[in-house]
C-alpha atoms as a PDB file:
ATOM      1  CA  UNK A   1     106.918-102.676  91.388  1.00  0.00           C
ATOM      2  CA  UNK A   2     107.004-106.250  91.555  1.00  0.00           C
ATOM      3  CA  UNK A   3     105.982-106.658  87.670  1.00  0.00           C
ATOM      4  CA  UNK A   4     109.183-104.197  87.094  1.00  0.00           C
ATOM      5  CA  UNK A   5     111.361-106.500  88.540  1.00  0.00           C
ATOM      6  CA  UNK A   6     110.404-109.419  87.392  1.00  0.00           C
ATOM      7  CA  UNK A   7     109.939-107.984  83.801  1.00  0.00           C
ATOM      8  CA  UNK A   8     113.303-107.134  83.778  1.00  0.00           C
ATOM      9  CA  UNK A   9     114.511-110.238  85.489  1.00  0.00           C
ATOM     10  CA  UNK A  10     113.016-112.379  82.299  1.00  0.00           C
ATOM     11  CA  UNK A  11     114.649-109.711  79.809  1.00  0.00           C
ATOM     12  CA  UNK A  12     117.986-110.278  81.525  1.00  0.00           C
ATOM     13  CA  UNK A  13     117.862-114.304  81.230  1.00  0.00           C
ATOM     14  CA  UNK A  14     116.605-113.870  77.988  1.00  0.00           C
ATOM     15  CA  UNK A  15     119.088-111.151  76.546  1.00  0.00           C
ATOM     16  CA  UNK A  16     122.551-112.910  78.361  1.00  0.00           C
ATOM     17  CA  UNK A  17     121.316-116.730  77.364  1.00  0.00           C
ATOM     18  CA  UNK A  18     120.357-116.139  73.649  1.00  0.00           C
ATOM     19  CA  UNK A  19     124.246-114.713  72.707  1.00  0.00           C
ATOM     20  CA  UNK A  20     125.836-117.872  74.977  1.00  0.00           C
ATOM     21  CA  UNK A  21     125.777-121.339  74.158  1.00  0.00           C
ATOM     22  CA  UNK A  22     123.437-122.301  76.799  1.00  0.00           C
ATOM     23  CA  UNK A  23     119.951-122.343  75.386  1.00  0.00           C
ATOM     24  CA  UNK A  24     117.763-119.132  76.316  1.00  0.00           C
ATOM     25  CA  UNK A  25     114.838-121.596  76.717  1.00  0.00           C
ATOM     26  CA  UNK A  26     115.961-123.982  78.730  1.00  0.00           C
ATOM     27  CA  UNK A  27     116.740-120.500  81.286  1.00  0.00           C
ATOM     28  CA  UNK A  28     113.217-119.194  80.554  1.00  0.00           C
ATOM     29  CA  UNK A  29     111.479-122.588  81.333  1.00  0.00           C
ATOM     30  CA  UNK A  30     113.406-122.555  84.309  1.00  0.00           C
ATOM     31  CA  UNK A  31     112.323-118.765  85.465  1.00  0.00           C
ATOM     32  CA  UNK A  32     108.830-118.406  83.856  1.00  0.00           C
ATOM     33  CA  UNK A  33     108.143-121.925  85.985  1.00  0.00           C
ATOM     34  CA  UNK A  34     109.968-120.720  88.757  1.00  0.00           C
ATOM     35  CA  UNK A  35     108.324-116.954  88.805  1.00  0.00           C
ATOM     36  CA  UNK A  36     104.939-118.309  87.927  1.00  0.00           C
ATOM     37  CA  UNK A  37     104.424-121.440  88.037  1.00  0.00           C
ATOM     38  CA  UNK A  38     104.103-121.880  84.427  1.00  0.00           C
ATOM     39  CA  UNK A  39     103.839-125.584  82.741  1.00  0.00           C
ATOM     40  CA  UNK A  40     106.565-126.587  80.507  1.00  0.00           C
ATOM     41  CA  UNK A  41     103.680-126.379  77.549  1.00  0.00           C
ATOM     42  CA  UNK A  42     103.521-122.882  78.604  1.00  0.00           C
ATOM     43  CA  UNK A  43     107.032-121.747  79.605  1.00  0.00           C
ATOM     44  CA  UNK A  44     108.278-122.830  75.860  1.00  0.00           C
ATOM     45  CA  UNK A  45     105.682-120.999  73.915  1.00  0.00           C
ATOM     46  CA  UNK A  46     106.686-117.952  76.427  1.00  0.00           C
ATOM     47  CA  UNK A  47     110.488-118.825  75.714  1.00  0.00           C
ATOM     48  CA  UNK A  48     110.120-118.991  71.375  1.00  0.00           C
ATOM     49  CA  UNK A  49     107.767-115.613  72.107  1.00  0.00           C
ATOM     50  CA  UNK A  50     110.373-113.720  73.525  1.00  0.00           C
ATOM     51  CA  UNK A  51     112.180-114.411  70.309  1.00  0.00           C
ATOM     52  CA  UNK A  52     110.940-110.596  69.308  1.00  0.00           C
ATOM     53  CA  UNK A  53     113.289-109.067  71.704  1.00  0.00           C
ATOM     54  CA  UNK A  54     116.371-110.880  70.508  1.00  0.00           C
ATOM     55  CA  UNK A  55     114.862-109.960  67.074  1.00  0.00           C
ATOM     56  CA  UNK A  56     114.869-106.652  67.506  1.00  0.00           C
ATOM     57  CA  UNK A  57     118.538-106.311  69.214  1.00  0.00           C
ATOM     58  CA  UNK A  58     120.299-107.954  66.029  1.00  0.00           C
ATOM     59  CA  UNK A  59     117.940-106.215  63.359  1.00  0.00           C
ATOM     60  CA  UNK A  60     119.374-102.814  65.182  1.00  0.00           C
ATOM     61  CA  UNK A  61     122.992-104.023  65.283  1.00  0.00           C
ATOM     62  CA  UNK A  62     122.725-105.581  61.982  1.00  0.00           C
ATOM     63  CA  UNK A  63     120.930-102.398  60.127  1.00  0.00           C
ATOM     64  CA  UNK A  64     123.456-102.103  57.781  1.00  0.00           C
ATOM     65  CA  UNK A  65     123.330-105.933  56.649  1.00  0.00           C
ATOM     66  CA  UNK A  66     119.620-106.218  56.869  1.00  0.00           C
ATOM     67  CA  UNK A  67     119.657-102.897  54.372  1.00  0.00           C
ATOM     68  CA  UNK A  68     121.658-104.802  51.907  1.00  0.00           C
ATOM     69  CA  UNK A  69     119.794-107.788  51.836  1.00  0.00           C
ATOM     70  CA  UNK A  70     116.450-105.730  51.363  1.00  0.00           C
ATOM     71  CA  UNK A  71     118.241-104.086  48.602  1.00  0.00           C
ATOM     72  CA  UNK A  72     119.036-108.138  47.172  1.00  0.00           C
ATOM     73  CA  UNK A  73     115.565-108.878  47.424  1.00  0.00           C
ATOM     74  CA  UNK A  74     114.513-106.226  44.673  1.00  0.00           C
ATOM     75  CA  UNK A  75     117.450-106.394  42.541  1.00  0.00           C
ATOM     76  CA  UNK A  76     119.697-103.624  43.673  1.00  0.00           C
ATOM     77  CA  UNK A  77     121.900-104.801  45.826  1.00  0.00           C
ATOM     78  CA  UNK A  78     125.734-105.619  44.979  1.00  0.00           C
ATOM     79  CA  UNK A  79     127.658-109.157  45.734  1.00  0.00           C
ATOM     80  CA  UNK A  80     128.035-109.106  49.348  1.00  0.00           C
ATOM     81  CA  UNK A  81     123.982-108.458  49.785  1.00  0.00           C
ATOM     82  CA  UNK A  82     123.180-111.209  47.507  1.00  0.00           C
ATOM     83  CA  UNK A  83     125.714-113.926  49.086  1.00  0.00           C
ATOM     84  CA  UNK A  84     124.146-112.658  52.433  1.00  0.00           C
ATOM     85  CA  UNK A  85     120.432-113.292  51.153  1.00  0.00           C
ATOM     86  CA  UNK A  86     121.211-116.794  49.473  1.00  0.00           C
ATOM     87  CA  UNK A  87     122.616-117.358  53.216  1.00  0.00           C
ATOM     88  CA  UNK A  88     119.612-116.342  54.823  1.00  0.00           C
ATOM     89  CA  UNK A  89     117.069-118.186  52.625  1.00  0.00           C
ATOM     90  CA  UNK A  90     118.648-121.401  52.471  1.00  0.00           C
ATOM     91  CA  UNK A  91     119.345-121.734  56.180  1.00  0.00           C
ATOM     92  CA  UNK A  92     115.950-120.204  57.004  1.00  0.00           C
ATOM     93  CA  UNK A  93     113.897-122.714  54.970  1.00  0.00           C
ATOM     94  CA  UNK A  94     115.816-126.125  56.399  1.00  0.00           C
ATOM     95  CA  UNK A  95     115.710-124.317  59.884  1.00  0.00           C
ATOM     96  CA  UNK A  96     111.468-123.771  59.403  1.00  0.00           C
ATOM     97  CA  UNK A  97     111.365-127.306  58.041  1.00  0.00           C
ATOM     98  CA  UNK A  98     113.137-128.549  60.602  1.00  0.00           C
ATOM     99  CA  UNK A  99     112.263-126.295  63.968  1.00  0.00           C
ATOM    100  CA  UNK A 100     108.482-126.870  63.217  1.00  0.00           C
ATOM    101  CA  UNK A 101     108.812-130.684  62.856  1.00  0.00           C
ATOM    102  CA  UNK A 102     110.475-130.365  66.381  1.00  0.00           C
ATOM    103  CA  UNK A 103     108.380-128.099  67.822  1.00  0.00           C
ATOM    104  CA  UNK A 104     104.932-130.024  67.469  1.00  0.00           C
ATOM    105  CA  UNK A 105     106.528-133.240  68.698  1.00  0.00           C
ATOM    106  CA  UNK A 106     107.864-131.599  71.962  1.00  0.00           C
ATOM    107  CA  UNK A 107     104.624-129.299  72.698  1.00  0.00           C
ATOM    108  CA  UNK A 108     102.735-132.231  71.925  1.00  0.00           C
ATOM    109  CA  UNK A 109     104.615-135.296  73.788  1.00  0.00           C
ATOM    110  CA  UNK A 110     106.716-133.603  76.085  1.00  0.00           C
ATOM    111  CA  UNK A 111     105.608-133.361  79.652  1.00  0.00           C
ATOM    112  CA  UNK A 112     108.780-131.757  81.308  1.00  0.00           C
ATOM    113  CA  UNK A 113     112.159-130.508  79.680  1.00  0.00           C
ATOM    114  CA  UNK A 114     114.608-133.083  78.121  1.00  0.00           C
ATOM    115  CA  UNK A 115     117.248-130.927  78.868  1.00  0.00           C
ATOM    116  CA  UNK A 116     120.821-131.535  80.022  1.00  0.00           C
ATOM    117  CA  UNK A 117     122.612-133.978  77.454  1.00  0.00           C
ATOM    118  CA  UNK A 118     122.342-131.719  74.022  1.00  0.00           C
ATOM    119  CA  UNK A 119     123.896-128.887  76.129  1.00  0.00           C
ATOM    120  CA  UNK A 120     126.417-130.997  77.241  1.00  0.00           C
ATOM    121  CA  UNK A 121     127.868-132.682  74.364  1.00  0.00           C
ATOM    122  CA  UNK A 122     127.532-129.089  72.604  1.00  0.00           C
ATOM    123  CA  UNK A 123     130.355-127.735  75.332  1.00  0.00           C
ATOM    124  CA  UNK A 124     132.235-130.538  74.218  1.00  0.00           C
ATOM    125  CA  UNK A 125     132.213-129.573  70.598  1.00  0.00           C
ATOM    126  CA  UNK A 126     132.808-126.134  71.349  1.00  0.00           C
ATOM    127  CA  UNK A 127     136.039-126.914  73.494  1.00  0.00           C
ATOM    128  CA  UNK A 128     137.052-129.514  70.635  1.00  0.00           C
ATOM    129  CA  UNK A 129     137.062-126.024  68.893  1.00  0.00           C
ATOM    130  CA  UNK A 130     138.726-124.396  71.313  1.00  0.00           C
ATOM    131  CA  UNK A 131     141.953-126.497  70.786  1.00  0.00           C
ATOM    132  CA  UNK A 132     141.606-126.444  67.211  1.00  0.00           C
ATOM    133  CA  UNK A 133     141.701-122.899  66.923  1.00  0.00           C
ATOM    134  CA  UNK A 134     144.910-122.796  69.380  1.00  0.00           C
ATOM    135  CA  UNK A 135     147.169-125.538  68.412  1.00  0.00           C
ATOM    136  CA  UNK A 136     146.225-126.272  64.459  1.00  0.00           C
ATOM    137  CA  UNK A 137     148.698-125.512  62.028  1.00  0.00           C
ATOM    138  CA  UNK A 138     147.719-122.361  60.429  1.00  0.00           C
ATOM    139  CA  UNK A 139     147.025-124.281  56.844  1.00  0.00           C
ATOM    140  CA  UNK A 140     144.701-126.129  58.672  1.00  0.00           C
ATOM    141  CA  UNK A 141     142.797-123.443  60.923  1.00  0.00           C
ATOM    142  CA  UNK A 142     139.267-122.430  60.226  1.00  0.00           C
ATOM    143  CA  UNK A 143     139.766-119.811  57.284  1.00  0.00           C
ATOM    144  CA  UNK A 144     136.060-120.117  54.922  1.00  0.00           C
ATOM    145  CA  UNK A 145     134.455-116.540  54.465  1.00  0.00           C
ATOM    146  CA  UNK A 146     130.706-116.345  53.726  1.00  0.00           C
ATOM    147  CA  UNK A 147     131.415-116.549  49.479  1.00  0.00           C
ATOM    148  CA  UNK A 148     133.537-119.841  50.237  1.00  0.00           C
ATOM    149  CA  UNK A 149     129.947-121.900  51.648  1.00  0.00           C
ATOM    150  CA  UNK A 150     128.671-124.355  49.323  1.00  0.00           C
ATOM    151  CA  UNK A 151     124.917-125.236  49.469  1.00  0.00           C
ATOM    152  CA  UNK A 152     125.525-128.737  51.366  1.00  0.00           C
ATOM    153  CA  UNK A 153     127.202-126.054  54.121  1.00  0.00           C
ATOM    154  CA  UNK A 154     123.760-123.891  54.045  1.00  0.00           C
ATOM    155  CA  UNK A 155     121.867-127.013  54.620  1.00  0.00           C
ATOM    156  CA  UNK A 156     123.870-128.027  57.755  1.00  0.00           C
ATOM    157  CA  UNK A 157     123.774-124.682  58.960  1.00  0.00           C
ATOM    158  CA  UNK A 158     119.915-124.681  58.531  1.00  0.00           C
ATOM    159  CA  UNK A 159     119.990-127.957  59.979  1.00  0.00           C
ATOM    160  CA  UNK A 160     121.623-127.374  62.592  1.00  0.00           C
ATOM    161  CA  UNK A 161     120.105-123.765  63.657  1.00  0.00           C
ATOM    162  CA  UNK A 162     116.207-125.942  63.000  1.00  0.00           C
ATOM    163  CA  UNK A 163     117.870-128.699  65.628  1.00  0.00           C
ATOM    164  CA  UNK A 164     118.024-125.439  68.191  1.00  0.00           C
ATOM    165  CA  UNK A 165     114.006-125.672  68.425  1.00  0.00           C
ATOM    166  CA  UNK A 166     114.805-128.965  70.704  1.00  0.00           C
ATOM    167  CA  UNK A 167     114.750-127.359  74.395  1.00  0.00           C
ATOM    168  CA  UNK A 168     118.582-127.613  75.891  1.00  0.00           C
ATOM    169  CA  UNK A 169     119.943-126.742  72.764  1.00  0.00           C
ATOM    170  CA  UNK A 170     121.480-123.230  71.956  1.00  0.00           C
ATOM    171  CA  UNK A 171     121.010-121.667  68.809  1.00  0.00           C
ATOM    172  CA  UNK A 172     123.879-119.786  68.820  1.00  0.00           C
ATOM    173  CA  UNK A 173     125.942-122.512  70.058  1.00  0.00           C
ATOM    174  CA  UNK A 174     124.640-124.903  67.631  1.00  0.00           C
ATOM    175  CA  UNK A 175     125.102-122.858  64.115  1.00  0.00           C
ATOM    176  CA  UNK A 176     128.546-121.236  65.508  1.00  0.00           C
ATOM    177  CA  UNK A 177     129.808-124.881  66.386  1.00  0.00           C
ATOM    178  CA  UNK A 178     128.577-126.113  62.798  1.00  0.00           C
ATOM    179  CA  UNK A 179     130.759-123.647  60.938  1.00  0.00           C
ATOM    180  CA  UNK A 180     133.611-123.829  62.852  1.00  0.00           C
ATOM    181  CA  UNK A 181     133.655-127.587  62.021  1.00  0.00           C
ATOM    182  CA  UNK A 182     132.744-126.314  58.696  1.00  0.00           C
ATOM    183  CA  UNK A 183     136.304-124.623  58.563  1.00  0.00           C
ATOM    184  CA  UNK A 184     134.425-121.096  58.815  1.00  0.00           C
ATOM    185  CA  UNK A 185     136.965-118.577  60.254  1.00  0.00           C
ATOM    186  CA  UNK A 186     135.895-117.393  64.229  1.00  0.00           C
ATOM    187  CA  UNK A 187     134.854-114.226  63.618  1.00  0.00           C
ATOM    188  CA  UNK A 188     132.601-115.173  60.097  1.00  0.00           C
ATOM    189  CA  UNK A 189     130.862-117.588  62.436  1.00  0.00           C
ATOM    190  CA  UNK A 190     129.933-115.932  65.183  1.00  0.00           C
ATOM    191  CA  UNK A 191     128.398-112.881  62.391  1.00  0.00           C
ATOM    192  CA  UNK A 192     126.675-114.709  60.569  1.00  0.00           C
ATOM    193  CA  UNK A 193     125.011-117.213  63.458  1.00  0.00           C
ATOM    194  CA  UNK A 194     123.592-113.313  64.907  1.00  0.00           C
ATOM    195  CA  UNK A 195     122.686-112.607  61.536  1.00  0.00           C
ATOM    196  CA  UNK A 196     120.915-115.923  60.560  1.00  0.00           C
ATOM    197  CA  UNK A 197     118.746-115.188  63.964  1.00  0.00           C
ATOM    198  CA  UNK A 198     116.825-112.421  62.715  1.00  0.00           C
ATOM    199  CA  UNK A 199     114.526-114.183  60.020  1.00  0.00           C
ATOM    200  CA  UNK A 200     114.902-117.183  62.344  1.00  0.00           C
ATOM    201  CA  UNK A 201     113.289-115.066  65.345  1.00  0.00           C
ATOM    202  CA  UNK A 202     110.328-114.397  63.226  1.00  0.00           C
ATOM    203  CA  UNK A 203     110.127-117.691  62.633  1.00  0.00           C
ATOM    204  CA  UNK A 204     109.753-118.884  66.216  1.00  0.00           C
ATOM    205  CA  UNK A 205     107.139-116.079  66.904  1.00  0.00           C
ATOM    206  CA  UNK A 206     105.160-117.112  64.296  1.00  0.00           C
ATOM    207  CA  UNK A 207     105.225-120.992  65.052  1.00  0.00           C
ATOM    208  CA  UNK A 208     104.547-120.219  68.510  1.00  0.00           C
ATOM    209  CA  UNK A 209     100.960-118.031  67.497  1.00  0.00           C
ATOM    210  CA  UNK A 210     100.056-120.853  64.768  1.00  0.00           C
ATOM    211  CA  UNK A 211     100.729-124.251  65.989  1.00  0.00           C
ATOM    212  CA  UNK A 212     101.084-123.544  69.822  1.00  0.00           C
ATOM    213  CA  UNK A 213      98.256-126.014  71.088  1.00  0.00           C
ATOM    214  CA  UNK A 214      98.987-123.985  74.663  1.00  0.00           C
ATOM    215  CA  UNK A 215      96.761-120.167  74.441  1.00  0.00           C
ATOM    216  CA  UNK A 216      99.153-117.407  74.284  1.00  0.00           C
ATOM    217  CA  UNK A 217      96.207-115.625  76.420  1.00  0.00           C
ATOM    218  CA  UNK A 218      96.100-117.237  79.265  1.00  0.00           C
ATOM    219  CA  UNK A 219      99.758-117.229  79.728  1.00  0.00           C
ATOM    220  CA  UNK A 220     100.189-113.478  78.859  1.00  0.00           C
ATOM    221  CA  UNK A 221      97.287-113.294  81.691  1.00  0.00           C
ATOM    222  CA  UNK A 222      99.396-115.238  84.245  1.00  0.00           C
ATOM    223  CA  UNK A 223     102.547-113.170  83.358  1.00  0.00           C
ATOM    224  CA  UNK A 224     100.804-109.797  82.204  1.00  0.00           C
ATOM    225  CA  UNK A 225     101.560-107.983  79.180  1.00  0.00           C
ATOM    226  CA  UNK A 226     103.472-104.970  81.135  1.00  0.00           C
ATOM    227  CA  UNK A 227     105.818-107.459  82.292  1.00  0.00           C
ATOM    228  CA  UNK A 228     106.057-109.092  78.652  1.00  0.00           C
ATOM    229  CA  UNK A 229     106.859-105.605  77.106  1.00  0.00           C
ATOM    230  CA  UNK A 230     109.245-105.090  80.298  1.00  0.00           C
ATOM    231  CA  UNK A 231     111.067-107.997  79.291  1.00  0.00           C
ATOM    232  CA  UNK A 232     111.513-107.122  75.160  1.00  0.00           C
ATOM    233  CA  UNK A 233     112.661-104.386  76.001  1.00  0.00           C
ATOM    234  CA  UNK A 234     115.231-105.533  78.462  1.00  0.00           C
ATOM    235  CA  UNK A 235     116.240-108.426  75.965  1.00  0.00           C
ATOM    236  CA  UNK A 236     117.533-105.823  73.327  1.00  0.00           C
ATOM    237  CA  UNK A 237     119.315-103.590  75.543  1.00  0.00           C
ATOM    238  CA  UNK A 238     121.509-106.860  77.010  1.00  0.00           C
ATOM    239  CA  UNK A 239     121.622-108.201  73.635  1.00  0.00           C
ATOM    240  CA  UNK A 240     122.809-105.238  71.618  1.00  0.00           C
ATOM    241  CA  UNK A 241     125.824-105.200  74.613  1.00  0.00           C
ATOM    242  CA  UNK A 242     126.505-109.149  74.165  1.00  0.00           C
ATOM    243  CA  UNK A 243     126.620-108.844  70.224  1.00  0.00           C
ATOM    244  CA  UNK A 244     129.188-105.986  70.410  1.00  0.00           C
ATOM    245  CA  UNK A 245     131.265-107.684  73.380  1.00  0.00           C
ATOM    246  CA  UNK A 246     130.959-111.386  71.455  1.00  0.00           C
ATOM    247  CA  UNK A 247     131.803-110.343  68.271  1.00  0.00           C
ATOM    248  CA  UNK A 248     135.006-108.130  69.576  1.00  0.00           C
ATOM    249  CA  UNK A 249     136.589-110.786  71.008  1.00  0.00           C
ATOM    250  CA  UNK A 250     135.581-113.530  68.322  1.00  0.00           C
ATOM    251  CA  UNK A 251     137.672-111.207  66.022  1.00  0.00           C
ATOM    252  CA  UNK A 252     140.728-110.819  68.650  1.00  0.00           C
ATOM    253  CA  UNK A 253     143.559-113.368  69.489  1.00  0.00           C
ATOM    254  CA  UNK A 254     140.972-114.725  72.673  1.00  0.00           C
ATOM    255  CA  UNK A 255     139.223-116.072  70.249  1.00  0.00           C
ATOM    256  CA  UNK A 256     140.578-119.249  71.760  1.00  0.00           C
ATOM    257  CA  UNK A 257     139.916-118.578  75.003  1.00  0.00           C
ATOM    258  CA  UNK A 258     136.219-117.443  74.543  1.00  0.00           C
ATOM    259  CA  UNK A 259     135.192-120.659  72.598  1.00  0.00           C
ATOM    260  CA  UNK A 260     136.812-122.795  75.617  1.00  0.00           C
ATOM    261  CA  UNK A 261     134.904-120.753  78.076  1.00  0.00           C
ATOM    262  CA  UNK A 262     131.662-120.874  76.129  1.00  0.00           C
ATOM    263  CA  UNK A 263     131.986-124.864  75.800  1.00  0.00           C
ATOM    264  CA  UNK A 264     132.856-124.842  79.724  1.00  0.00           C
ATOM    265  CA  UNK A 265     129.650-122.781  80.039  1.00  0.00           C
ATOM    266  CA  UNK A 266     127.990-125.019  77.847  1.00  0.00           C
ATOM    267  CA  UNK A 267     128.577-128.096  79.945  1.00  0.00           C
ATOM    268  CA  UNK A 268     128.024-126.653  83.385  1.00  0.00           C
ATOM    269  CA  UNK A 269     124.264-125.364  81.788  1.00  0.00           C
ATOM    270  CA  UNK A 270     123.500-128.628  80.623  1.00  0.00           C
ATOM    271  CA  UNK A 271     124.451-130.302  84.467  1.00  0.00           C
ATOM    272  CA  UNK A 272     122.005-127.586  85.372  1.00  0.00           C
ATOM    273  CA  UNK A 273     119.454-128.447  83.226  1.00  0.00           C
ATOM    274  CA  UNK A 274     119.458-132.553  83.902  1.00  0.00           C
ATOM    275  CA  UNK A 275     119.000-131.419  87.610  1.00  0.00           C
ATOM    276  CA  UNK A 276     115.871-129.290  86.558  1.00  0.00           C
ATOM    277  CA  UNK A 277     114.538-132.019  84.145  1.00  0.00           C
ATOM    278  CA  UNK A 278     115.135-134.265  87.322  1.00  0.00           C
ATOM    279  CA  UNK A 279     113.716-132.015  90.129  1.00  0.00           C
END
């Protein structure tokens, strides 16, 4: 009973903190050390693992896109699958480049999370946003569509999703803040960031099983595999909800309101996570 709960507790931080700018591994350090009493080696292999669950959510949502970029990939598909799979490559090969780079220096030097500070200065970018969005003149507002990025906006993209790896920083905060600045309209952003996570997801499974100095064993023995399956399974049934929810209102008139509230939340997780990286 108590696996159950706990399974499902990890599958909740992990399906609510992956969609919201406020780094889901910074909240799964926090409750895999908290729960278990998991080093911070440990709890951030655990974190990048549950990357499958997240994975899985947006490669359901996504089915139709992920059909037309398999359809790309052998020569069939039409415009909009082969902008989409340029997209994809480009950002995922800066974002391996750069997430592995930062991944070996922080399981390797890192002795407890460096947390708060990227958080917070994201919030602030994302309310700079905020008042962007709300107050620009409208021949100034974010208005670039997927065909309108160049390959020096891939590149920061990619950059800037690879950057993510860094614990306290939010994927989803980090690439959606990047195009927004990048004059990318709202609703293109916020797509495309869920989109870009599914080969990035592999990505982080895969660096976590090959150059994870920490064994995936023993901490799948600490936390049990029923309570890691738990947890998936959770994760895509909160983050299929949040995708649908986010994008809605990313594509609605709040679009304002939601990027000042995700910067807010933003800034109070980073407070949080300078107390834990203090505690």
């Amino acid at each position: 009973m108590v696996n159950w709960f706990l399974g499902i507790v990890l599958g909740i931080v992990q399906g609510v903190s992956e969609w919201l700018p406020v780094s889901s591994k910074t909240q799964i350090i926090i409750a895999s050390n908290y729960l278990y009493g998991l080093t911070f080696a440990e709890a951030y292999a655990f974190g990048l693992f549950l990357e499958l669950g997240t994975f899985f959510a947006a490669l359901v949502y996504f089915r139709r896109e992920t059909w037309m970029v398999l359809k790309a990939l052998v020569g069939r598909g039409g415009d909009d699958g082969r902008l989409l799979l340029k997209f994809l490559v480009v950002t995922t090969v800066i974002t391996g480049v750069v997430g592995v780079v930062i991944y070996k220096v922080v399981s390797e030097s890192v002795s407890g999370p460096i947390l708060g500070l990227p958080m917070i200065a994201l919030g602030c970018i994302l309310i700079g946003d905020a008042f962007f969005i709300r107050y620009a003149r409208r021949e100034t507002r974010p208005r670039k569509e997927l065909k309108d990025l160049s390959l020096r906006d891939l590149v920061i993209i990619g950059f800037a999703q690879g950057v993510a790896a860094l614990p306290g920083v939010s994927r989803s905060g980090a690439t959606v803040s990047t195009m927004l600045l990048l004059g990318v309209k709202p609703a293109e952003s916020f797509r495309l960031s869920f989109i870009a996570l599914i080969p990035a997801s592999i990505g982080a499974t895969a660096v976590t099983v090959l150059f994870t100095d920490v064994s995936l064993s023993s901490t799948t023995s600490i936390i049990g595999y029923p309570v890691i399956v738990i947890a998936i399974l959770v994760t895509v049934m909160i983050g299929l909800v949040f995708i649908r929810v986010l994008l809605r209102w990313a594509g609605s008139s709040k679009i304002a309101l939601l990027t000042f509230a995700l910067g807010v939340l933003a800034i109070v997780g980073g407070v949080l996570g300078l107390l834990y990286g203090t505690g």
